[in-house]
Structures are given as C-alpha cells and as structure tokens.
Protein backbone atom coordinates (compact mmCIF):
# COMPACT_ATOMS: atom_id res chain seq x y z
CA UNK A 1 -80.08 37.40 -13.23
CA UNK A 2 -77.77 40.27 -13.59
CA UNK A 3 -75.44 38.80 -10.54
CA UNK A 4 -75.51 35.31 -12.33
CA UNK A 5 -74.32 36.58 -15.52
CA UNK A 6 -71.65 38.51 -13.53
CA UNK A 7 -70.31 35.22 -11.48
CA UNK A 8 -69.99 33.20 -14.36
CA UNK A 9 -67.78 36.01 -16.17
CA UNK A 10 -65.67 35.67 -12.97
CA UNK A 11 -65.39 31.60 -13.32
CA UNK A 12 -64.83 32.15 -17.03
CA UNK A 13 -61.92 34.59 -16.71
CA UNK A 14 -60.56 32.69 -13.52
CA UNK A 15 -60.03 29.86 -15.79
CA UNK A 16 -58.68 31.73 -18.65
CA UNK A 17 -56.13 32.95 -15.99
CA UNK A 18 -55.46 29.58 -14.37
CA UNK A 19 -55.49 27.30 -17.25
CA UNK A 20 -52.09 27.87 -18.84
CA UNK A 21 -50.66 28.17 -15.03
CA UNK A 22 -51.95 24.93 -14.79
CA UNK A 23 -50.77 22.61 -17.24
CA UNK A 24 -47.47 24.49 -16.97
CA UNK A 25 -47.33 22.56 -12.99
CA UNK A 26 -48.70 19.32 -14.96
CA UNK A 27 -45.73 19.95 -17.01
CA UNK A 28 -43.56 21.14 -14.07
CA UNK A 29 -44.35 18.18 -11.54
CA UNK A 30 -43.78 15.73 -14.43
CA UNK A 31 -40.03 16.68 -14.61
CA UNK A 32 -39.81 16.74 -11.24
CA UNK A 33 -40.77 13.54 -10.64
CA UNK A 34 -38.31 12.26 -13.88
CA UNK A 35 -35.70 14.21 -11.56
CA UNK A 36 -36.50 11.20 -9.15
CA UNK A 37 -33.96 8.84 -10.42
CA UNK A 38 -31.29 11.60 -10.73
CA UNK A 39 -31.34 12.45 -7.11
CA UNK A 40 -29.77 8.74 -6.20
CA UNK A 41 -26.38 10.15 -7.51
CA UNK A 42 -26.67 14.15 -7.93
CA UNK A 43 -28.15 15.02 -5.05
CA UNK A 44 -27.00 18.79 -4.94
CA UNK A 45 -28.19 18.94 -9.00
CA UNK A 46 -32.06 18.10 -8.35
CA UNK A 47 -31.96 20.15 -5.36
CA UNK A 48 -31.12 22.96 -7.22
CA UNK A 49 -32.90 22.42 -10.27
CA UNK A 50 -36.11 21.22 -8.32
CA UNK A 51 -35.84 24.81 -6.97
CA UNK A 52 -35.51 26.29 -10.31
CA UNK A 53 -39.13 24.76 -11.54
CA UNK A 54 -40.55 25.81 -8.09
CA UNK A 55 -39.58 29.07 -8.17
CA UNK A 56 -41.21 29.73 -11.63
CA UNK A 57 -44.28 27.77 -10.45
CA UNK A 58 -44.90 29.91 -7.11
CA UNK A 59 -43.74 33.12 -8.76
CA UNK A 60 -46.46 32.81 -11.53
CA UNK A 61 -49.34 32.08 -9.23
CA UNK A 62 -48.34 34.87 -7.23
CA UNK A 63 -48.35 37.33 -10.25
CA UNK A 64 -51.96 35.82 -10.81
CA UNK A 65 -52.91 36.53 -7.01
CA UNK A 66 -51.41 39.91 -7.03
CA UNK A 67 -50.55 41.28 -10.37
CA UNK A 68 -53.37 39.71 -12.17
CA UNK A 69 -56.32 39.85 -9.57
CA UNK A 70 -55.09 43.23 -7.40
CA UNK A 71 -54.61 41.40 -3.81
CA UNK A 72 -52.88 44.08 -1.39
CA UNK A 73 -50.60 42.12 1.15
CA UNK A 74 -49.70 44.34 4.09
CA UNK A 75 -46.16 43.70 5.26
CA UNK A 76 -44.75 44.43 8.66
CA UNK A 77 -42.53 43.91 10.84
CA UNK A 78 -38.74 42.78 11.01
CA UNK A 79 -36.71 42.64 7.13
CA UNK A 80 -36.00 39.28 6.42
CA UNK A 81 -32.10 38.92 5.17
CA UNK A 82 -32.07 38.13 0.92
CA UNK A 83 -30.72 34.50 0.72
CA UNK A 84 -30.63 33.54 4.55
CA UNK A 85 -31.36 29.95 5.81
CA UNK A 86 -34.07 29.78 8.58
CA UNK A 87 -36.90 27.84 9.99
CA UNK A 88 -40.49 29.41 9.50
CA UNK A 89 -42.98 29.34 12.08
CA UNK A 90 -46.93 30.51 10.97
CA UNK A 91 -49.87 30.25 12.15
CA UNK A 92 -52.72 28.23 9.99
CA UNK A 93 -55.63 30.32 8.94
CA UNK A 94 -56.76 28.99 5.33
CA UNK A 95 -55.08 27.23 2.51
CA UNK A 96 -54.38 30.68 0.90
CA UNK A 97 -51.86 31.19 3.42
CA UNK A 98 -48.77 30.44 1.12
CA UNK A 99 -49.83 33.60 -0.88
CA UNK A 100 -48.60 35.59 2.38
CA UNK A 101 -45.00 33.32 2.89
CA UNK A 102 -44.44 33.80 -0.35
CA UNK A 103 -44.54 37.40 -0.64
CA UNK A 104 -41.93 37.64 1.67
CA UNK A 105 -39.88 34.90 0.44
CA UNK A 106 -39.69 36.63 -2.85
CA UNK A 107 -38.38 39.82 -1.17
CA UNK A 108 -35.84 37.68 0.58
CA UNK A 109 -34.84 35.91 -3.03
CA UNK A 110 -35.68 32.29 -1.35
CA UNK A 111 -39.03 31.51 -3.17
CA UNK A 112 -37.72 28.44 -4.47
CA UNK A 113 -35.91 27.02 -1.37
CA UNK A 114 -39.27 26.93 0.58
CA UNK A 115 -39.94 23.44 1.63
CA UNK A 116 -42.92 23.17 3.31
CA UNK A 117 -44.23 20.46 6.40
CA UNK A 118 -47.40 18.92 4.45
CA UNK A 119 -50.01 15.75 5.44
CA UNK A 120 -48.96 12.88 3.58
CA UNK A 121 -52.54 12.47 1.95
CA UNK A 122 -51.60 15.66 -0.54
CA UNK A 123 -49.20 12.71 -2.27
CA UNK A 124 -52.69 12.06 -4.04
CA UNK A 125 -53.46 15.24 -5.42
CA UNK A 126 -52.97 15.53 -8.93
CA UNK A 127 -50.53 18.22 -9.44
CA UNK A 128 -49.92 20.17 -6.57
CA UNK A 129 -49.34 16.32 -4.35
CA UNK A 130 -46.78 15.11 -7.31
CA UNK A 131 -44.83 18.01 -7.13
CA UNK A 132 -44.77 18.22 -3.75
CA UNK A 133 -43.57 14.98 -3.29
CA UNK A 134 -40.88 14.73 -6.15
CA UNK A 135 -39.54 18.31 -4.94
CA UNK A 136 -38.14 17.03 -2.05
CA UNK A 137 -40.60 18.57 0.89
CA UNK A 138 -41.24 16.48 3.92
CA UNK A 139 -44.51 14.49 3.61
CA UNK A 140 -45.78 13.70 7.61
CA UNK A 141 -48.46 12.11 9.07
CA UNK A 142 -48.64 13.46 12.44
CA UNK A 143 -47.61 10.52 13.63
CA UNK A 144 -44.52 11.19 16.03
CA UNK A 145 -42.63 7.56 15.20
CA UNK A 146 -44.07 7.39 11.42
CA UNK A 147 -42.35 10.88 10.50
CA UNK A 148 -38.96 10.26 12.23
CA UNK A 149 -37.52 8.65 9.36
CA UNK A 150 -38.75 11.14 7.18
CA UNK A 151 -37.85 14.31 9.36
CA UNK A 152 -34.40 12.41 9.18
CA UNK A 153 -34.04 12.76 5.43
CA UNK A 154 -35.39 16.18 5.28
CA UNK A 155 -32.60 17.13 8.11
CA UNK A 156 -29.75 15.21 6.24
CA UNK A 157 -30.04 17.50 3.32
CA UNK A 158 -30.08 20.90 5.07
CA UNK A 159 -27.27 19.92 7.79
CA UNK A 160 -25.21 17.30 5.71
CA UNK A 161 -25.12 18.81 2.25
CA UNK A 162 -26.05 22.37 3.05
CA UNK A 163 -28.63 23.12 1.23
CA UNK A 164 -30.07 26.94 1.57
CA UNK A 165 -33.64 26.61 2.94
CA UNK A 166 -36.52 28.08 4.45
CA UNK A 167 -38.23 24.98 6.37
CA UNK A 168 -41.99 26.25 6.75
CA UNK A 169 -44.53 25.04 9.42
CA UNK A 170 -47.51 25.68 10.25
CA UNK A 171 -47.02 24.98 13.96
CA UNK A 172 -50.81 24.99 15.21
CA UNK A 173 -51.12 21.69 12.89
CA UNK A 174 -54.37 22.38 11.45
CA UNK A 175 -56.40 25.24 10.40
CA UNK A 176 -58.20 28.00 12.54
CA UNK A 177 -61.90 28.22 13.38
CA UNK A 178 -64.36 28.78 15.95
CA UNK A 179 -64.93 25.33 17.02
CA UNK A 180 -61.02 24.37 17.25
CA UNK A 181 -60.50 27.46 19.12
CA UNK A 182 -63.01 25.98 21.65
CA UNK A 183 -61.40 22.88 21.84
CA UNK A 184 -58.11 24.13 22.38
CA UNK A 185 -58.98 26.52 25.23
CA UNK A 186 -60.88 23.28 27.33
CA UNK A 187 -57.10 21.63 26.48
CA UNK A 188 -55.21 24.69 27.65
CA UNK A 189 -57.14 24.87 30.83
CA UNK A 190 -57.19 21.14 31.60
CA UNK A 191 -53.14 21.06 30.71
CA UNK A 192 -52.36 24.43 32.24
CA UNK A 193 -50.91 25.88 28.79
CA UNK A 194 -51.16 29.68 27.65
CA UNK A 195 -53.78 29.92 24.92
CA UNK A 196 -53.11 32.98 22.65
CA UNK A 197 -56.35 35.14 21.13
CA UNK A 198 -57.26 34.32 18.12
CA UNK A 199 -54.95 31.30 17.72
CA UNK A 200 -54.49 27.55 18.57
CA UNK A 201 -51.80 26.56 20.63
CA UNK A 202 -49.17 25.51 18.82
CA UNK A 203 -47.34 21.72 18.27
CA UNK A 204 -44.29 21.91 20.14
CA UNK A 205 -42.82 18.30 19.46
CA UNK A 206 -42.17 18.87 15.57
CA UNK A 207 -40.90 22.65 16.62
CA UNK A 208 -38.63 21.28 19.20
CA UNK A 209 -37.03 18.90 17.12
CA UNK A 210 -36.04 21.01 14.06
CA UNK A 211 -34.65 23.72 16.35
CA UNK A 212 -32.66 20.56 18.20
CA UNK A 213 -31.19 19.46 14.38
CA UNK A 214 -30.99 22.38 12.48
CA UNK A 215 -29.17 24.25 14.57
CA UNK A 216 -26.15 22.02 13.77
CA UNK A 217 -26.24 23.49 9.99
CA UNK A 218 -24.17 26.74 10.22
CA UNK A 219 -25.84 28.41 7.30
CA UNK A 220 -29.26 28.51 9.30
CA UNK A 221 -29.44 31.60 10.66
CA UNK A 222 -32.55 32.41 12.46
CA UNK A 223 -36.42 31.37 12.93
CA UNK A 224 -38.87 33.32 11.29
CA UNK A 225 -41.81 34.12 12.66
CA UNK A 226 -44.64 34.94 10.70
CA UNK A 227 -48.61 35.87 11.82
CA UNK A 228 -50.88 35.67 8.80
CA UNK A 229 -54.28 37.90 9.32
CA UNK A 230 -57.38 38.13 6.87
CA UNK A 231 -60.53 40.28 6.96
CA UNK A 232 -63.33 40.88 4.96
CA UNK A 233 -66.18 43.18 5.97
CA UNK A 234 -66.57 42.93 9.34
CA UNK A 235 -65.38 39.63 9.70
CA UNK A 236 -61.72 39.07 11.23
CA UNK A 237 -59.71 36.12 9.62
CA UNK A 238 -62.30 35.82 7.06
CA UNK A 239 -60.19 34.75 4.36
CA UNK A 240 -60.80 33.83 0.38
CA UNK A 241 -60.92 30.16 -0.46
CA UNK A 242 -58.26 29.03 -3.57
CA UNK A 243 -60.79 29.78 -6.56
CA UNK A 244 -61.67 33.11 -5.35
CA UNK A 245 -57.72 33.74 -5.18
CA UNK A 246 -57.25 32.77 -8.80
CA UNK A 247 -60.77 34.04 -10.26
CA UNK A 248 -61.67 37.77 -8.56
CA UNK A 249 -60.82 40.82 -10.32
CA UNK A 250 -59.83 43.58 -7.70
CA UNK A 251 -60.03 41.04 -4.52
CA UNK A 252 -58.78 44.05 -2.20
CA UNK A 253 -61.17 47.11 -3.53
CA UNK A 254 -63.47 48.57 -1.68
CA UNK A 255 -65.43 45.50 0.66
CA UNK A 256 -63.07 43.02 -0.62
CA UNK A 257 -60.39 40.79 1.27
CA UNK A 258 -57.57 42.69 3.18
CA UNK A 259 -54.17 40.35 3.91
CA UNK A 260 -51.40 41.19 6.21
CA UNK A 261 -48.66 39.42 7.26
CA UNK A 262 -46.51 40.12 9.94
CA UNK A 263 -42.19 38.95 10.29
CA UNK A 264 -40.46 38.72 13.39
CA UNK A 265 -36.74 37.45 12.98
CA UNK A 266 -34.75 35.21 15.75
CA UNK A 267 -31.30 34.62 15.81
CA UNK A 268 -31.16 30.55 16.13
CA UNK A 269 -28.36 31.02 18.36
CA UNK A 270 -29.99 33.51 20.91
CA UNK A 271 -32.87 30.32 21.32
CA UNK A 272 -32.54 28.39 24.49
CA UNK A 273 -30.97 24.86 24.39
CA UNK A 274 -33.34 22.60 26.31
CA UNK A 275 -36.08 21.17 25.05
CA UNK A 276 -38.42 22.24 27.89
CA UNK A 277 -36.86 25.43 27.29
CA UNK A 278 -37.80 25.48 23.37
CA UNK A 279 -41.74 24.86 24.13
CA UNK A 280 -42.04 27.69 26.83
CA UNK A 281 -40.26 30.12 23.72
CA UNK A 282 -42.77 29.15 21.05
CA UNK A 283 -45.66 29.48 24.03
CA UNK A 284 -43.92 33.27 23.90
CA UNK A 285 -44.19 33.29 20.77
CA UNK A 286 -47.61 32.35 20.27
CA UNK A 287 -49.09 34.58 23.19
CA UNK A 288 -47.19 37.83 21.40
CA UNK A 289 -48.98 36.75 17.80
CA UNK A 290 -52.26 36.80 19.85
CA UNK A 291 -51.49 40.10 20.68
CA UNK A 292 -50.16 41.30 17.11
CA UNK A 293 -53.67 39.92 15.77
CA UNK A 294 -55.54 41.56 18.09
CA UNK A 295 -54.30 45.02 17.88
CA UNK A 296 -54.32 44.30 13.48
CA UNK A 297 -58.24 43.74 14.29
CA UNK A 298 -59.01 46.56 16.32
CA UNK A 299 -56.77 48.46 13.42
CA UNK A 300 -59.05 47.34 10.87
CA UNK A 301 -62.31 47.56 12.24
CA UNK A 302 -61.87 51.45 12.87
C-alpha cells in the first residue's frame, strides 16, 4: 500500500515538473512550424531562430533531468571545441540517449545547432514530431533512394549556406538489446564484419555519405564520437525509460541509474578519402567503443 501511495507521488510530481515544459514545446513547435513559410526567402533567419527555440526547449528538459531530478552524467574523454562544426557518431541504447549528447553539447555552446537523423514516422508525434520536422532536421526512412533527396537538402544548408552544426546519428540504426545483438553477430559472421561487445555493427552507407559531403563545408571540423553507457544494479545498459527521466527524484542515489558518456574527437581531414576506406574507420571505431564499454562495466560492477 505504502509503495503505491509512494509511486503515485512520483507520477504526480513528474507531471507537475513536465507540464509547463510541455505546453511551452506545444507553444515552441507551433512557431516553428509558422517559421515554415519564412524559410522560402530567409533561409539563414529561421535557421537561426529555429535554433534559438531549440536551445531553450533542450536546455529546460535537461535542467528537469539533471537539476530537477539529480541524474549524474559521467563525462570522459576528449574536450569537445565551444562552437565547432562536426558530425556525431553514437551508439543507440534507449530513447534517453539525447540526455547524454546534450550534456556535452551544452559544454560545447552548440545545444541548439544539433540536428538529429530521425525515422520519418516521428512527423506524427504530437509535439516532439512537429518540431522536429519544422526545425529543419532530416526526416529518413531507411530507405537508401527515398532519403537521397532529403540528405540533399540537409547537406545544402551546412555546405552551401554554412550553417554551424552538429549532425547527430545514431549509426547502429536502431536500438540495443539482447536479441539484436544476436542477430547481428549471425550477420557479422555470415558477412565477415567485426562485431564490437556490447554493440551492433554500425550502418556504414548513411556514415559514408555525410563524411563524402560534409567534408566540402570548411567550418566542419571533426567527427565526434560518442559511446553512451547505462547501469542500474547489476544490470549493464539498463537504462530509464522517458517518464522515469522526467518523474524520479534522486534517479542517481544510492541503487539508482548511473550514465556515462564517453567523447572521442577526429579531425575530418585526418579521415581517409575512399569510401571503402570510410567503412573499415567506423568498423575501428566501433570495435574501440566495444572496448570502452567493456572496461566502463567491469568499472562499475566492482
């Protein structure tokens, strides 16, 4: 009885917490998407503006994450230059994995530039979809000649008009778990590929491609990447789901939900030039993440 009573105190604070948050975005994605018209003529105005509204968007459900509920992010790893252009490379362990990119793209003052690869489906979503879409980030459907056109725009804007960006993927394509990590190690072994612990192999098509066009834009530095690990208990990349994010007091005390994130930072124009060249780097990539998580879970469990 006692632990009922308690869980709905959490649910009623988490949506005291959440509530004004959230019909500031309903308020937020419907400017954005009066913005639409605007961007036919003044491009470089809705880009910057859009950016305005997301950064106060993101920034205030990180303070909730954070501030509000007491979540402890662990950061290692290479500093990330304030205001520098790059492509970001993750891996894909649960939708609460923007909390992590974001604590690092507020250190590096480029919360609001983050545009983010996202399924076409989240156009749907009241709220979080809208916004999404109106703000400019590329909407894909996994579908290599379906997204061309839109890769295209999204590449126009960063190489033609310069605008300063952090283009964020999630390179694995999909999220982590047991039964994916099974299926991807029968792949690996049929296809001869490295498969990394504790991750999927990465997409290399969409990573190749970026690489390819972005590094034509001379204010994108560097690739980021960035290796997202969870635990809780005794369980490795056990991570909260969205509600818990927004609703639990003290999230990291005692038994609660450690985060870490780790940054590695590399200079677009030491990658190699070829695509075959490109996959076999991310593979690199991939296999040294394996190893980071690994040696984070042995960390934790002493």
């Amino acid at each position: 009885m006692a632990a009922s009573f308690g869980g709905l105190l959490t649910h009623l604070r988490g949506l005291l917490i959440v509530l004004p948050w959230v019909l500031y975005l309903g308020a937020a994605d419907l400017v954005l998407c009066l913005l639409l018209p605007v961007k036919a003529f003044a491009p470089d105005f809705v880009y910057e503006l859009s950016s305005h509204i997301a950064y106060s968007v993101w920034a205030w459900v990180q303070a909730i994450f954070e501030g509000i509920n007491g979540a402890e992010i662990a950061v290692s790893g290479d500093p990330l230059p304030s205001g520098e252009s790059a492509i970001v490379i993750c891996n894909h362990v649960s939708w609460t994995d923007f909390y992590m990119i974001q604590k690092l793209a507020m250190k590096a003052e480029m919360l609001g530039r983050c545009r983010w690869f996202a399924k076409i489906q989240l156009r749907a979503v009241p709220f979080l979809g809208w916004g999404i879409w109106a703000i400019g980030m590329p909407m894909v459907t996994r579908n290599w000649m379906k997204d061309q056109r839109e890769l295209g725009r999204v590449f126009n804007g960063i190489v033609g008009r310069m605008w300063p960006t952090w283009l964020v993927s999630f390179s694995e394509a999909t999220r982590f778990t047991k039964r994916k990590y099974a299926e991807a190690k029968i792949w690996c072994e049929e296809n001869d590929r490295p498969l990394p612990q504790h991750l999927l192999y990465p997409r290399t098509k969409g990573f190749v491609t970026t690489v390819q066009h972005l590094r034509k834009a001379p204010h994108v530095k560097a690739v980021y990447d960035l290796t997202i690990a969870y635990q809780r208990g005794d369980e490795f990349l056990e991570a909260p789901n969205i509600w818990e994010t927004l609703s639990l007091p003290r999230i990291s005390r005692g038994d609660g939900y450690k985060f870490a994130v780790h940054a590695r930072r590399f200079p677009l124009e030491e990658l190699p030039h070829t695509d075959e060249e490109l996959v076999k780097w991310i593979e690199q990539r991939w296999i040294e993440k394996g190893s980071w998580l690994e040696r984070q879970r042995v960390e934790w469990s002493k």
